[in-house]
C-alpha atoms as a PDB file:
ATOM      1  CA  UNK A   1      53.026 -63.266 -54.224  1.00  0.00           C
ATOM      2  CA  UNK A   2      51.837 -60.161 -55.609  1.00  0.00           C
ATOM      3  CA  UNK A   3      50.348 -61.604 -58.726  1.00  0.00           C
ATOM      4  CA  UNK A   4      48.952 -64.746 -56.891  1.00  0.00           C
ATOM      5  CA  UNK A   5      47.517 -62.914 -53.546  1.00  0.00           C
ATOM      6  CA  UNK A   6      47.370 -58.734 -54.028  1.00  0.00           C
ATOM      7  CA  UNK A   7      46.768 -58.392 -57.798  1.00  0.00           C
ATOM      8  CA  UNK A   8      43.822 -61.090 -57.748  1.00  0.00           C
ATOM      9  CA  UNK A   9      41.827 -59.267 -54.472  1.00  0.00           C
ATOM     10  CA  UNK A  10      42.064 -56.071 -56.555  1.00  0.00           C
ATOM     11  CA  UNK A  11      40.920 -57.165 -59.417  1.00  0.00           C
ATOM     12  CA  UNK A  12      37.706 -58.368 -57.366  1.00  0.00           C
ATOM     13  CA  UNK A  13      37.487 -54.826 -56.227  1.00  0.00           C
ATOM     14  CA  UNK A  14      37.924 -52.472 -59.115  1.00  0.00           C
ATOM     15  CA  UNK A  15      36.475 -55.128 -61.383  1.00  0.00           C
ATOM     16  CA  UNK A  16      36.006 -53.449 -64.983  1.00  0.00           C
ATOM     17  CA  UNK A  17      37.822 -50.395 -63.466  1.00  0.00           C
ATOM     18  CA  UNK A  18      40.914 -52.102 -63.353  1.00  0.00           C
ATOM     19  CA  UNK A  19      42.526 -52.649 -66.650  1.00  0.00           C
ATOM     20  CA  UNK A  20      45.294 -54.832 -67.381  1.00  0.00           C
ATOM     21  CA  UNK A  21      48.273 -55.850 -69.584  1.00  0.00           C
ATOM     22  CA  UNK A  22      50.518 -58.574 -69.922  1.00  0.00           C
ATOM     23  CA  UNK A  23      53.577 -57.772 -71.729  1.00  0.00           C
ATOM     24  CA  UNK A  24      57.693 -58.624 -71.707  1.00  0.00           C
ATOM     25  CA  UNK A  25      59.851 -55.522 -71.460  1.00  0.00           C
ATOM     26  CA  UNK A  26      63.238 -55.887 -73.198  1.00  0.00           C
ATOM     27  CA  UNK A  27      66.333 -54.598 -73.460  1.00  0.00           C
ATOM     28  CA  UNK A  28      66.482 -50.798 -74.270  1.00  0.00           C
ATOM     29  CA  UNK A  29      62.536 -50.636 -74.276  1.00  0.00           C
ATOM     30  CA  UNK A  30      59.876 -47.974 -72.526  1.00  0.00           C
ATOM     31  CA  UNK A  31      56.802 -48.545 -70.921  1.00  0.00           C
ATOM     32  CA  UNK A  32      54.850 -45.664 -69.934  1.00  0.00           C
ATOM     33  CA  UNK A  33      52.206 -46.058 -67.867  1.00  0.00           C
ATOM     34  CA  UNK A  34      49.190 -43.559 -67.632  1.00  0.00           C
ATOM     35  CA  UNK A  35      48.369 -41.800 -64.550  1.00  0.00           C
ATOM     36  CA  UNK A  36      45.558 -43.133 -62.831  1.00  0.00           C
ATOM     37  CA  UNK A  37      46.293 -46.843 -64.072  1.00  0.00           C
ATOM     38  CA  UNK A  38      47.124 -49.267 -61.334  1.00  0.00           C
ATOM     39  CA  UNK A  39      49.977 -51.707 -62.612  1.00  0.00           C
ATOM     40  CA  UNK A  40      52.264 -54.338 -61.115  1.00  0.00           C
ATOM     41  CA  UNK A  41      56.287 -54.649 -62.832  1.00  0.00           C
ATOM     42  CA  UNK A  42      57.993 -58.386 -62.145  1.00  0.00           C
ATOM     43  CA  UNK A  43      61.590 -57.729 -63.183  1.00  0.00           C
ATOM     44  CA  UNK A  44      62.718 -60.580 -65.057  1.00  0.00           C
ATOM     45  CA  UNK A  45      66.303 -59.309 -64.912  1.00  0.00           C
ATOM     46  CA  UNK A  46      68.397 -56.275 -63.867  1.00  0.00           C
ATOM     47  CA  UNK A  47      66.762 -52.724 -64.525  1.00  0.00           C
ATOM     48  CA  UNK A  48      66.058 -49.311 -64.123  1.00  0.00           C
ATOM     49  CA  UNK A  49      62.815 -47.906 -63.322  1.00  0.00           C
ATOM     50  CA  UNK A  50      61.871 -44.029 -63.595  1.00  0.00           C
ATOM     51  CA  UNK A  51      58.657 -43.578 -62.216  1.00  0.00           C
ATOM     52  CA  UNK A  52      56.643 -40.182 -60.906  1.00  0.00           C
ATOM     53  CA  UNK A  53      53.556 -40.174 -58.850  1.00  0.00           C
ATOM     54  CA  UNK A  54      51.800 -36.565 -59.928  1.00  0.00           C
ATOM     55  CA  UNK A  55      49.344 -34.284 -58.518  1.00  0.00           C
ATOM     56  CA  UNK A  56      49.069 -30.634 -59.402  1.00  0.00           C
ATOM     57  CA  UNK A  57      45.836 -28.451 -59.568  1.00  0.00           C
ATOM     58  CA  UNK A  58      44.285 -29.826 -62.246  1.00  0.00           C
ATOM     59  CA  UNK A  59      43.851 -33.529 -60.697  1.00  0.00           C
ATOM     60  CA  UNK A  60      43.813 -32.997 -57.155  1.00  0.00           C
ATOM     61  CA  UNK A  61      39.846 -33.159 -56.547  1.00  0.00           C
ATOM     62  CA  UNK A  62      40.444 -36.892 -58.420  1.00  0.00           C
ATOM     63  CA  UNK A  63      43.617 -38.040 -56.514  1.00  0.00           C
ATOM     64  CA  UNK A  64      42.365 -36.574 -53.107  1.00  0.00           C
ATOM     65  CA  UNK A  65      38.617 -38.150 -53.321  1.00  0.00           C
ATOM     66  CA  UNK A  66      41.200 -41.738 -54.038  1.00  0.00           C
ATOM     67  CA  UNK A  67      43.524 -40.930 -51.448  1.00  0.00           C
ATOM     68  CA  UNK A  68      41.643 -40.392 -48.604  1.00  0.00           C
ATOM     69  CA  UNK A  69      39.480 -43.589 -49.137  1.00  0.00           C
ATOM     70  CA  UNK A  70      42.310 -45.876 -50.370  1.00  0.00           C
ATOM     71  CA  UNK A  71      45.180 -44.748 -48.167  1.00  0.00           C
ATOM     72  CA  UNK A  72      43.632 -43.413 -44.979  1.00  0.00           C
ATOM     73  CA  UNK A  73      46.785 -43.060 -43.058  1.00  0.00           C
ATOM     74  CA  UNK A  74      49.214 -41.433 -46.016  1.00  0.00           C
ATOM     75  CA  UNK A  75      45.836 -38.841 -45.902  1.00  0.00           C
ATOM     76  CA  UNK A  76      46.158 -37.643 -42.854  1.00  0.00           C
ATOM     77  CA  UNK A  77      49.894 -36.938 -43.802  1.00  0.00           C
ATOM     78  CA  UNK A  78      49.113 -35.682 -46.983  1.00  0.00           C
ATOM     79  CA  UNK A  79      46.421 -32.920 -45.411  1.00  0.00           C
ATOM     80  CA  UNK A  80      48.996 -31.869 -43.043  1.00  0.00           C
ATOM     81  CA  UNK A  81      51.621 -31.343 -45.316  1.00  0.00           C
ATOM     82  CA  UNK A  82      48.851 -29.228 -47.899  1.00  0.00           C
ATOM     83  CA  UNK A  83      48.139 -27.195 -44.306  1.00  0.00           C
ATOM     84  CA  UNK A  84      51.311 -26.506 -44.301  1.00  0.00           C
ATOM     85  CA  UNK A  85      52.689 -25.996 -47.859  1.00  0.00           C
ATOM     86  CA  UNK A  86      49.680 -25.491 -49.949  1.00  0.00           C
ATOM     87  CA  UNK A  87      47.531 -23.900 -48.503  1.00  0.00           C
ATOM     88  CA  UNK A  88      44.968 -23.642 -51.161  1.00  0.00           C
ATOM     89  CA  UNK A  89      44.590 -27.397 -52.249  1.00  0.00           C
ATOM     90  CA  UNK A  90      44.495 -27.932 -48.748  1.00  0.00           C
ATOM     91  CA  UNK A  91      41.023 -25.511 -48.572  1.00  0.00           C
ATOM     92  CA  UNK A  92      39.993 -27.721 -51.293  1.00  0.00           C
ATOM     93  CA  UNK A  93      40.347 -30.796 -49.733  1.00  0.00           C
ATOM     94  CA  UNK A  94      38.650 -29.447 -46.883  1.00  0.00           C
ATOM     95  CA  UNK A  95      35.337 -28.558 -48.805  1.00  0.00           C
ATOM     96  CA  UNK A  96      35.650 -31.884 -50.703  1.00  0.00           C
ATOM     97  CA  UNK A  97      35.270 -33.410 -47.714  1.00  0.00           C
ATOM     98  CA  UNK A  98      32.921 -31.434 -46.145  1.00  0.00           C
ATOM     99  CA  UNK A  99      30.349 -31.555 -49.157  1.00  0.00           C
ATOM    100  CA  UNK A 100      30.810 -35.477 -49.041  1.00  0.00           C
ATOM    101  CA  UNK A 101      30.909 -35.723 -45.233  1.00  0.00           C
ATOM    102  CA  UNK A 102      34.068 -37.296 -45.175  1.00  0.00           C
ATOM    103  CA  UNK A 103      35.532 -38.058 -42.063  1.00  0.00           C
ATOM    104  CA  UNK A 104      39.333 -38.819 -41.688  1.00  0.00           C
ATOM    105  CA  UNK A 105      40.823 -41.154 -40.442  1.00  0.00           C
ATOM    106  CA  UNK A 106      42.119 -39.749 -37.475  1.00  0.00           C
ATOM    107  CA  UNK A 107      39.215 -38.292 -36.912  1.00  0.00           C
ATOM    108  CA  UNK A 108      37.168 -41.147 -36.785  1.00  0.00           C
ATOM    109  CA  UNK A 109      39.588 -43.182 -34.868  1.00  0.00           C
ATOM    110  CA  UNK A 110      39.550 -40.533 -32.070  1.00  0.00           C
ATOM    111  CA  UNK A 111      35.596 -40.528 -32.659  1.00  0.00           C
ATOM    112  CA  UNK A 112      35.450 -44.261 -32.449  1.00  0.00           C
ATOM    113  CA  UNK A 113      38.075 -44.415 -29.239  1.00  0.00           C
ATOM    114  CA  UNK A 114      35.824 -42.112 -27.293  1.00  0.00           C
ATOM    115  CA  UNK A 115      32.840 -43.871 -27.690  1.00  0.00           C
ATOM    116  CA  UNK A 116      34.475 -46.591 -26.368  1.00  0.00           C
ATOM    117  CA  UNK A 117      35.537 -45.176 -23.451  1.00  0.00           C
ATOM    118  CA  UNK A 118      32.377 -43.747 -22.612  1.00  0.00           C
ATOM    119  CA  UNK A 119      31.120 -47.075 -23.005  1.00  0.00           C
ATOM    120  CA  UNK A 120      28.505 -45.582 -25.777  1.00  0.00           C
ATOM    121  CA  UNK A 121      28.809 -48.401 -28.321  1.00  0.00           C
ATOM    122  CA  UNK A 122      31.807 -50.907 -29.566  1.00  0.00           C
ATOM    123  CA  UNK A 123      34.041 -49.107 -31.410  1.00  0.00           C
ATOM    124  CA  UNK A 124      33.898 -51.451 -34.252  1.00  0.00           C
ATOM    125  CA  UNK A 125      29.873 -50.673 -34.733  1.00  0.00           C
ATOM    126  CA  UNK A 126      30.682 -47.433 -36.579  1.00  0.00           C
ATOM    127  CA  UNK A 127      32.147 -46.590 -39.845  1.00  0.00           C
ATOM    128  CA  UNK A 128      32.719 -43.600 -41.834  1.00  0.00           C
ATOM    129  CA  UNK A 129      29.421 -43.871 -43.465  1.00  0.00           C
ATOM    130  CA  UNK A 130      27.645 -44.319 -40.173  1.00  0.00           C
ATOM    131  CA  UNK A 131      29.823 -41.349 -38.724  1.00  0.00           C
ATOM    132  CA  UNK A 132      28.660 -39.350 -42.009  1.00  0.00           C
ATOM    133  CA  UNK A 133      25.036 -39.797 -41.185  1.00  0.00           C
ATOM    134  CA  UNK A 134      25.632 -38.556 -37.686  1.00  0.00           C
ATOM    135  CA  UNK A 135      28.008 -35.357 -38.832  1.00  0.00           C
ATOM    136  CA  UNK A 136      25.125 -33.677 -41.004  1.00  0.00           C
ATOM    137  CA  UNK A 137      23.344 -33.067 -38.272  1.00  0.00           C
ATOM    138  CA  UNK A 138      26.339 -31.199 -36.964  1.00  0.00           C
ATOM    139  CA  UNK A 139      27.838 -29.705 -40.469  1.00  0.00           C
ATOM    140  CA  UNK A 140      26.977 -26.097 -39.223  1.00  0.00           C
ATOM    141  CA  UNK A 141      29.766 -26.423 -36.222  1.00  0.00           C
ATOM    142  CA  UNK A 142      32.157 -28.485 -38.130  1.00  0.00           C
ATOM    143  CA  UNK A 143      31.636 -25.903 -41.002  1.00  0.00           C
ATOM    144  CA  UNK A 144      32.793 -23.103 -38.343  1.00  0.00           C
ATOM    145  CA  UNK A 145      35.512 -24.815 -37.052  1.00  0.00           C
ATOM    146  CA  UNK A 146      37.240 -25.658 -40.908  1.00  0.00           C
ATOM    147  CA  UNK A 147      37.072 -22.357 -41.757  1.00  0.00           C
ATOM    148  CA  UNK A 148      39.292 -21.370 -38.646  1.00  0.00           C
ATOM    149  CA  UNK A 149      41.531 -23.496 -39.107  1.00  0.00           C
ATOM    150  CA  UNK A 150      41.833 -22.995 -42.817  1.00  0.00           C
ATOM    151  CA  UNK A 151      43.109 -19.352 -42.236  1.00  0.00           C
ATOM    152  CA  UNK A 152      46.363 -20.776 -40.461  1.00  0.00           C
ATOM    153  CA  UNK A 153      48.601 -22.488 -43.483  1.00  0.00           C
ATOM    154  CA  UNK A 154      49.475 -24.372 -47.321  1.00  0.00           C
ATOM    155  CA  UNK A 155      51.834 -31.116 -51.489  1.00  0.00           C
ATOM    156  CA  UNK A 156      51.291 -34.416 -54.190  1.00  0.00           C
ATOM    157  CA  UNK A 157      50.624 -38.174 -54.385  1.00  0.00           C
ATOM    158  CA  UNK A 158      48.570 -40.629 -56.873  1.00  0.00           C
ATOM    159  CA  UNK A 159      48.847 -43.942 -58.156  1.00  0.00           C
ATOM    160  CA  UNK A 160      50.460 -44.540 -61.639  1.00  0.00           C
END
């Protein structure tokens, strides 16, 4: 399935961005797989697999800026858990997505809910680049409000 319906659709995506090889792994062989490669494994027998999704320091600003686009939910988890743990990726990711005028995703799904209930527009008419457009007018509040909530708290993820 993956290779007929999942790995075709991303290829459309990513296009020249998304690399591939074909190859058999045997017996008593590695693989490694650089970080930042997006790869699919179709065990043609039993195995082990040892894998490690990293982030540190030095390629947060890369993993975050992929995160919070391609995995809006696991985002909002992720933030909370840098809040919480580290606090100062978590300041970075907060001016990363303050200089792009990045919304998250719970953010805009609260944003979109109200406007529904107010009965202001659908809630499917807006998306985050619509809601970007509309948040520059506004960066000096949201501006004040990050940087009060930054001085409360303190995590990893990326693909392969």
């Amino acid at each position: 399935m993956y290779m007929k319906d999942i790995f075709p659709n991303l290829k459309e995506k990513y296009g020249d961005h998304l690399n591939e090889m074909w190859f058999i792994q045997g017996p008593g062989e590695l693989v490694f797989v650089p970080g930042g490669w997006w790869h699919t494994v179709v065990n043609l027998d039993d195995t082990i697999a040892i894998t490690q999704n990293y982030c540190n320091s030095v390629n947060f600003e890369t993993v975050w800026k992929f995160v919070r686009k391609e995995r809006k939910k696991m985002a909002v988890k992720f933030l909370r858990k840098l809040k919480k743990s580290y606090h100062n990726l978590y300041e970075i990711a907060k001016i990363l997505n303050d200089n792009d005028n990045f919304i998250m995703y719970d953010d805009l799904k609260k944003i979109k809910e109200n406007r529904k209930f107010l009965g202001i527009a659908n809630g499917n008419d807006y998306d985050n680049d619509d809601m970007k457009k509309k948040r520059r007018g506004s960066s000096s509040s949201s501006s004040s409000s990050s940087s009060s909530e930054s001085s409360s708290s303190n995590s990893s993820s990326s693909r392969d």
